[in-house]
Protein backbone atom coordinates (compact mmCIF):
# COMPACT_ATOMS: atom_id res chain seq x y z
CA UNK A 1 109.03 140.11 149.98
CA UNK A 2 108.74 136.56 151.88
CA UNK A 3 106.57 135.81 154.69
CA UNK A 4 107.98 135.32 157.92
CA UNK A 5 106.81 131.29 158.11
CA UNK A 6 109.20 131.35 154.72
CA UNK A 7 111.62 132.75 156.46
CA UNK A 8 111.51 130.69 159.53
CA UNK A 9 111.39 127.58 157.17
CA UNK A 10 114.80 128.64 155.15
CA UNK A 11 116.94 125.54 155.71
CA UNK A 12 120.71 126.23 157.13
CA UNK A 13 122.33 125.26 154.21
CA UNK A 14 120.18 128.11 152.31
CA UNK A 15 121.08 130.31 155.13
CA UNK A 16 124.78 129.80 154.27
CA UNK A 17 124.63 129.99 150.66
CA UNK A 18 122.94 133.69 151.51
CA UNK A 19 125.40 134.47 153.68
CA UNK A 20 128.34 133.42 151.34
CA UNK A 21 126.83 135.33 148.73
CA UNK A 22 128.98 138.19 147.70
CA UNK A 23 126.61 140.15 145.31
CA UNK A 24 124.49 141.23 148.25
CA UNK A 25 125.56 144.81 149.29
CA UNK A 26 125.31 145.72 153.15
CA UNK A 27 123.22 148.96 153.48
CA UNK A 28 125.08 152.14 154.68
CA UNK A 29 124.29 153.00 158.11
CA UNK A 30 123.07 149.71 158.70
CA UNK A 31 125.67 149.45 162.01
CA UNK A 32 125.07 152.53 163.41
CA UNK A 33 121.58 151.65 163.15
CA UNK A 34 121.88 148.16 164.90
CA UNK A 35 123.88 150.07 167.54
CA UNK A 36 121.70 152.85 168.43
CA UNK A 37 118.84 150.01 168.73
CA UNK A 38 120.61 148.10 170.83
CA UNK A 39 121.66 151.22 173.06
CA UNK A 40 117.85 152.27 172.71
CA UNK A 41 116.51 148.89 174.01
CA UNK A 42 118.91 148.83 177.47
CA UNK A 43 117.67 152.61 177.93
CA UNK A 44 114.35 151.41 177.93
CA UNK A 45 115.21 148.26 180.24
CA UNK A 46 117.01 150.33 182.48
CA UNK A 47 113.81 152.54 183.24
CA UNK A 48 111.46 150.15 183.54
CA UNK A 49 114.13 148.70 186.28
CA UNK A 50 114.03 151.69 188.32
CA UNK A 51 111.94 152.18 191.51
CA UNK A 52 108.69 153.27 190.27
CA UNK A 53 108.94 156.38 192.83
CA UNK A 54 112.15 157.33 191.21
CA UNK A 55 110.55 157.00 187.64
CA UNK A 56 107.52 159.28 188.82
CA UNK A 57 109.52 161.94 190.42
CA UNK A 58 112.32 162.10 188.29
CA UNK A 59 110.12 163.98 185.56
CA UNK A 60 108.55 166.25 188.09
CA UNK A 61 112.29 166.85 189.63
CA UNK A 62 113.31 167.53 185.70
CA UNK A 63 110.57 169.97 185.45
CA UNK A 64 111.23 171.82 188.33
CA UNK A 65 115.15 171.99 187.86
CA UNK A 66 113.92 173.51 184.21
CA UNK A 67 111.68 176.00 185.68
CA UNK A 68 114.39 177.17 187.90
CA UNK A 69 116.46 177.54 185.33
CA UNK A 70 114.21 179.40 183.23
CA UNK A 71 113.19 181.92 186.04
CA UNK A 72 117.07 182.54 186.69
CA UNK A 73 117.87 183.22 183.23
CA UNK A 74 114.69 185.87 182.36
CA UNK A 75 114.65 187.72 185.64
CA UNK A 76 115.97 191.04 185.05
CA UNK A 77 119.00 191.88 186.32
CA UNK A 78 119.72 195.11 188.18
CA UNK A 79 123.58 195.90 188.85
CA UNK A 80 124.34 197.28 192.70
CA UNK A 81 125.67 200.72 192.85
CA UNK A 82 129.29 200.85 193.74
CA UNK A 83 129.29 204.51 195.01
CA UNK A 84 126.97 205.20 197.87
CA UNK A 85 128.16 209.30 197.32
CA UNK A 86 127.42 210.77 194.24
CA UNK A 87 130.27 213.39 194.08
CA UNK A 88 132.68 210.54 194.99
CA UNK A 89 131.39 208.78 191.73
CA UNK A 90 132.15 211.64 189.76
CA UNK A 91 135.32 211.83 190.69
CA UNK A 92 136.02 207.82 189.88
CA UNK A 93 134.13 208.94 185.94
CA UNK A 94 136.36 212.18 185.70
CA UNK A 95 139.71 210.13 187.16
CA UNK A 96 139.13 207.61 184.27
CA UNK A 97 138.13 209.96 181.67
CA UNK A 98 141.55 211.98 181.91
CA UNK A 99 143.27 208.33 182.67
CA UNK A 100 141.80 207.57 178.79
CA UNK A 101 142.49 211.24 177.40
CA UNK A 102 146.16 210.97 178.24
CA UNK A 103 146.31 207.68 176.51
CA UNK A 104 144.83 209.22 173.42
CA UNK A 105 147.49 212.40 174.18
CA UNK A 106 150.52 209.10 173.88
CA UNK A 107 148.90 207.99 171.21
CA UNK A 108 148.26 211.28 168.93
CA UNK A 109 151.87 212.54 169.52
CA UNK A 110 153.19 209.29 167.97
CA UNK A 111 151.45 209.36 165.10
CA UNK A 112 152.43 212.99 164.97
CA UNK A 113 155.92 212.09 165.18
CA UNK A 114 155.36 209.56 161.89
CA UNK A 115 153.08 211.56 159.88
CA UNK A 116 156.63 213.05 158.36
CA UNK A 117 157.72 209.85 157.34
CA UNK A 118 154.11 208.68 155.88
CA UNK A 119 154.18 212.03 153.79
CA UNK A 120 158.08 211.38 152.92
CA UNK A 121 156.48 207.91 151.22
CA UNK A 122 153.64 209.28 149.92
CA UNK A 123 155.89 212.02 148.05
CA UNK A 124 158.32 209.14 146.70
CA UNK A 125 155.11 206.62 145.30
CA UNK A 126 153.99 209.68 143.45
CA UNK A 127 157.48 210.11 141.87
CA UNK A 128 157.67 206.24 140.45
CA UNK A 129 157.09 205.45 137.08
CA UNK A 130 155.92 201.75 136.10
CA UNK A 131 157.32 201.00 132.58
């Protein structure tokens, strides 16, 4: 490993014979590194160009928009009754319970009408020989 006067000492012609040297691999990940540095270091000068109310309250603001958040999210929710009569929400629970047992009626006569058919087939695949 060389020093860093070394380094600032390295004449520009060795500089060039470095640079034109092909054996020297670039490391993987080496650009997205030098990018996310680069995009780390006008983050930082960014912030430190900002009003220094706006840097102290924009934490506390963060914090609070978080709690908010939080409370929302794990207050219980209670749903609002849609009937104010009982009797008249009975009758919407036994209106949509025969609405649903008539669809079951449709859909139990069809397969009434193909269980013929299904047995027809299962008559004919017990009939077939494989050779």
């Amino acid at each position: 490993m060389k020093k860093i006067e070394d380094i600032e000492n390295i004449s520009l012609e060795t500089l060039e014979a470095i640079s034109v040297d092909a054996g020297r691999e670039v490391p993987e990940g080496l650009k997205n590194r030098i990018r996310d540095a680069i995009l780390a270091n006008d983050v930082i000068s960014t912030a430190q160009k900002l009003n220094p109310v706006i840097r102290i309250a924009l934490p506390a603001v963060s914090f609070a928009l978080a709690a908010s958040l939080a409370v929302l999210l794990l207050m219980p929710h209670v749903p609002k009754d849609t009937f104010e009569d009982p009797l008249e929400a009975y009758a919407e629970v036994e209106k949509t319970l025969a609405y649903i047992s008539s669809k079951v009626g449709t859909g139990r006569d069809i397969a009434g009408e193909a269980a013929p058919l299904i047995e027809k087939t299962v008559n004919y695949s017990d009939k077939i020989i494989i050779k």
